[in-house]
C-alpha atoms as a PDB file:
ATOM      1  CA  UNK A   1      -9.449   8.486   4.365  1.00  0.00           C
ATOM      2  CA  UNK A   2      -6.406   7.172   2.896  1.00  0.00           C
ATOM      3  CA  UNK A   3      -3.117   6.576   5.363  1.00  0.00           C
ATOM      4  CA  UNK A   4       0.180   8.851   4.607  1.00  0.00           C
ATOM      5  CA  UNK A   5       2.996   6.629   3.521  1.00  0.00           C
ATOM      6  CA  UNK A   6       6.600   7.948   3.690  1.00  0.00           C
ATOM      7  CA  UNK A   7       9.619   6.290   2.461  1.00  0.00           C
ATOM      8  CA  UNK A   8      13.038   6.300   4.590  1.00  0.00           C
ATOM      9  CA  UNK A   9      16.130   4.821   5.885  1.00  0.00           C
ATOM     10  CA  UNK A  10      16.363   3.242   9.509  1.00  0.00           C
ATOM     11  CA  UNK A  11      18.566   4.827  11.731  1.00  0.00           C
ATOM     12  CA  UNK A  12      18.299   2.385  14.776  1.00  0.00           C
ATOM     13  CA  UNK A  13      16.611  -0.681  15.734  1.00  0.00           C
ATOM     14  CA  UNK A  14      17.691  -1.150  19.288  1.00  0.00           C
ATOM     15  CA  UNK A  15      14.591  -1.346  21.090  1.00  0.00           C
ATOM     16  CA  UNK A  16      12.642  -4.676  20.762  1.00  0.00           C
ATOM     17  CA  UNK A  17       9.562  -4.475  17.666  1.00  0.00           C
ATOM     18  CA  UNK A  18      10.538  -0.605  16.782  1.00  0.00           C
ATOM     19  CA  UNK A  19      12.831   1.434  14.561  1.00  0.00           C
ATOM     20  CA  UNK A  20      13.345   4.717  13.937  1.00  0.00           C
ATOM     21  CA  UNK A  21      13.364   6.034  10.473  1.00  0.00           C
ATOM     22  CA  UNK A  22      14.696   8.758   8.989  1.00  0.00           C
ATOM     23  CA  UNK A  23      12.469  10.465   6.080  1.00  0.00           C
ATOM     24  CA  UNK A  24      13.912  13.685   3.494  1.00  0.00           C
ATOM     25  CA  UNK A  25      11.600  15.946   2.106  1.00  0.00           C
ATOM     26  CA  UNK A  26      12.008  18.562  -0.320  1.00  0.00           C
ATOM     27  CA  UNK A  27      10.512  21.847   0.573  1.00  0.00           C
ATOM     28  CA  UNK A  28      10.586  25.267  -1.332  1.00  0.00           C
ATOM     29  CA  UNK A  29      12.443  27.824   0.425  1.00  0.00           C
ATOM     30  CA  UNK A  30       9.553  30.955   0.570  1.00  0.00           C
ATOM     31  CA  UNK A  31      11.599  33.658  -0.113  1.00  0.00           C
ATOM     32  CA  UNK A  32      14.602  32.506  -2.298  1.00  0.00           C
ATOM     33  CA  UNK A  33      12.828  29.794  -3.910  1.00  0.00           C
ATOM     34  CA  UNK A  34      15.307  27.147  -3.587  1.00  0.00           C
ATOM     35  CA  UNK A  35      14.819  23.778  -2.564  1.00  0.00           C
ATOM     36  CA  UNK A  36      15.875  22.562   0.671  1.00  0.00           C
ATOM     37  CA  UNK A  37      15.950  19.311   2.534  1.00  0.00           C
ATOM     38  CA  UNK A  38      14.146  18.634   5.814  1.00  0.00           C
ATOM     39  CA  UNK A  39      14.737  15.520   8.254  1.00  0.00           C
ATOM     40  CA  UNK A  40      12.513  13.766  10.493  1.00  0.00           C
ATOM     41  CA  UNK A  41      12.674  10.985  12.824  1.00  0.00           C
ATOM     42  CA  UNK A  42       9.883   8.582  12.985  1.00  0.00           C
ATOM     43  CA  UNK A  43       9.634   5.461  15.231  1.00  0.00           C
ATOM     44  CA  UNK A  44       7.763   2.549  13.527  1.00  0.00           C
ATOM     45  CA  UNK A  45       6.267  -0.481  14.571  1.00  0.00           C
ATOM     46  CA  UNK A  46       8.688  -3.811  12.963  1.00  0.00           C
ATOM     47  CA  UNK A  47       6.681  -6.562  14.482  1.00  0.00           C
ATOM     48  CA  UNK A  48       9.410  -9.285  13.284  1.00  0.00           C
ATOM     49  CA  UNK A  49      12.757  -7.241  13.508  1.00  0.00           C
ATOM     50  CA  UNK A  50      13.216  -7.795  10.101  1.00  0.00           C
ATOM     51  CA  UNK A  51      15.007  -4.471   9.684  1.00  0.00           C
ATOM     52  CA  UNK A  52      18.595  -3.408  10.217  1.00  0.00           C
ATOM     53  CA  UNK A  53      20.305   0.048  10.465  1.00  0.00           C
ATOM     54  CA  UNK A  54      20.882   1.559   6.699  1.00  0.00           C
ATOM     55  CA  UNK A  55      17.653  -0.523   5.222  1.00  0.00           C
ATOM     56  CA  UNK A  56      15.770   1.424   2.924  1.00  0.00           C
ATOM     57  CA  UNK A  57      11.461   0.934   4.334  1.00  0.00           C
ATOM     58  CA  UNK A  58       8.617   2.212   3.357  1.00  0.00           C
ATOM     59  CA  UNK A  59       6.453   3.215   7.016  1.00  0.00           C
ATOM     60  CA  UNK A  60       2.423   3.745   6.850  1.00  0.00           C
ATOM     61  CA  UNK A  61       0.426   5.741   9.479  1.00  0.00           C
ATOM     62  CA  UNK A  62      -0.905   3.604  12.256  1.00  0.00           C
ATOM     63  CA  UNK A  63      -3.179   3.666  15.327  1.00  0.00           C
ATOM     64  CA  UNK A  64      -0.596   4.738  18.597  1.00  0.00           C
ATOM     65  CA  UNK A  65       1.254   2.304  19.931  1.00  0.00           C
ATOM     66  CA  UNK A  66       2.950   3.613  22.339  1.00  0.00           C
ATOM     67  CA  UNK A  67       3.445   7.169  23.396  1.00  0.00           C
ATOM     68  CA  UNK A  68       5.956   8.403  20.322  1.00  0.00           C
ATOM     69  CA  UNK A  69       5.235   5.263  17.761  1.00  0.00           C
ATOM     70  CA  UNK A  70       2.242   5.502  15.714  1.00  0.00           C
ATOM     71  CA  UNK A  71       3.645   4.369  12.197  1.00  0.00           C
ATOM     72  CA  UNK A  72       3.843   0.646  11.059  1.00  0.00           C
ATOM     73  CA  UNK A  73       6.491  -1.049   8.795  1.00  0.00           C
ATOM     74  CA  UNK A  74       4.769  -1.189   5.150  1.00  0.00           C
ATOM     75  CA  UNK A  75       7.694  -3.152   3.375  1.00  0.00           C
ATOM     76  CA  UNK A  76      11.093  -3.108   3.063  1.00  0.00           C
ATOM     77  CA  UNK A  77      12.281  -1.612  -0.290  1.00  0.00           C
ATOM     78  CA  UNK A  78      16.558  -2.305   0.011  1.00  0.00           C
ATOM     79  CA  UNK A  79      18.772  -4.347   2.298  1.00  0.00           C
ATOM     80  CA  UNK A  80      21.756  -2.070   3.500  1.00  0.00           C
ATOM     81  CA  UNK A  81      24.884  -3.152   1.965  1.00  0.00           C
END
Protein backbone atom coordinates (compact mmCIF):
# COMPACT_ATOMS: atom_id res chain seq x y z
CA UNK A 1 0.00 0.00 0.00
CA UNK A 2 1.46 3.10 -1.17
CA UNK A 3 1.59 6.34 1.42
CA UNK A 4 -0.61 9.61 0.38
CA UNK A 5 1.69 12.49 -0.27
CA UNK A 6 0.28 16.07 -0.24
CA UNK A 7 2.05 19.15 -1.12
CA UNK A 8 1.62 22.51 1.05
CA UNK A 9 2.81 25.60 2.63
CA UNK A 10 3.78 25.77 6.46
CA UNK A 11 1.81 27.89 8.45
CA UNK A 12 3.74 27.59 11.84
CA UNK A 13 6.65 25.94 13.24
CA UNK A 14 6.52 26.94 16.84
CA UNK A 15 6.49 23.80 18.59
CA UNK A 16 9.88 21.92 18.76
CA UNK A 17 10.24 18.92 15.61
CA UNK A 18 6.54 19.84 14.13
CA UNK A 19 4.83 22.15 11.66
CA UNK A 20 1.68 22.62 10.53
CA UNK A 21 0.94 22.70 6.90
CA UNK A 22 -1.54 24.02 5.03
CA UNK A 23 -2.71 21.83 1.84
CA UNK A 24 -5.51 23.28 -1.20
CA UNK A 25 -7.46 20.96 -2.98
CA UNK A 26 -9.67 21.37 -5.79
CA UNK A 27 -13.02 19.80 -5.47
CA UNK A 28 -16.09 19.85 -7.89
CA UNK A 29 -18.94 21.62 -6.53
CA UNK A 30 -21.99 18.67 -6.95
CA UNK A 31 -24.59 20.68 -8.02
CA UNK A 32 -23.17 23.76 -9.93
CA UNK A 33 -20.20 22.07 -11.12
CA UNK A 34 -17.69 24.59 -10.32
CA UNK A 35 -14.52 24.14 -8.78
CA UNK A 36 -13.86 25.14 -5.37
CA UNK A 37 -10.95 25.23 -3.01
CA UNK A 38 -10.77 23.36 0.30
CA UNK A 39 -8.10 23.95 3.22
CA UNK A 40 -6.68 21.71 5.66
CA UNK A 41 -4.31 21.86 8.41
CA UNK A 42 -1.90 19.11 8.90
CA UNK A 43 0.82 18.86 11.61
CA UNK A 44 4.01 17.09 10.36
CA UNK A 45 6.87 15.63 11.84
CA UNK A 46 10.36 18.15 10.84
CA UNK A 47 12.87 16.15 12.74
CA UNK A 48 15.69 18.96 12.05
CA UNK A 49 13.57 22.26 12.01
CA UNK A 50 14.65 22.81 8.75
CA UNK A 51 11.39 24.55 7.84
CA UNK A 52 10.18 28.11 8.28
CA UNK A 53 6.69 29.75 8.00
CA UNK A 54 5.79 30.39 4.05
CA UNK A 55 8.15 27.23 2.86
CA UNK A 56 6.64 25.37 0.24
CA UNK A 57 7.00 21.04 1.62
CA UNK A 58 5.95 18.20 0.39
CA UNK A 59 4.43 15.93 3.80
CA UNK A 60 4.02 11.89 3.46
CA UNK A 61 1.67 9.80 5.69
CA UNK A 62 3.37 8.44 8.75
CA UNK A 63 2.86 6.09 11.72
CA UNK A 64 1.23 8.57 14.83
CA UNK A 65 3.37 10.43 16.58
CA UNK A 66 1.66 12.05 18.78
CA UNK A 67 -2.03 12.45 19.26
CA UNK A 68 -2.81 15.01 16.08
CA UNK A 69 0.71 14.41 14.05
CA UNK A 70 0.87 11.46 11.93
CA UNK A 71 2.52 12.97 8.67
CA UNK A 72 6.37 13.27 8.14
CA UNK A 73 8.35 16.00 6.24
CA UNK A 74 9.11 14.37 2.63
CA UNK A 75 11.26 17.37 1.25
CA UNK A 76 11.20 20.78 1.01
CA UNK A 77 10.23 22.02 -2.51
CA UNK A 78 10.77 26.30 -2.02
CA UNK A 79 12.37 28.49 0.61
CA UNK A 80 9.87 31.41 1.50
CA UNK A 81 11.11 34.59 0.22
Amino acid sequence: MSKRVMTGYVVSNKADKTIVVRCETMVQHPLYKKYIRRRKKFMAHDPHNSCRTGDKVQIIESRPLSKRKRWSLKNLLEKAA
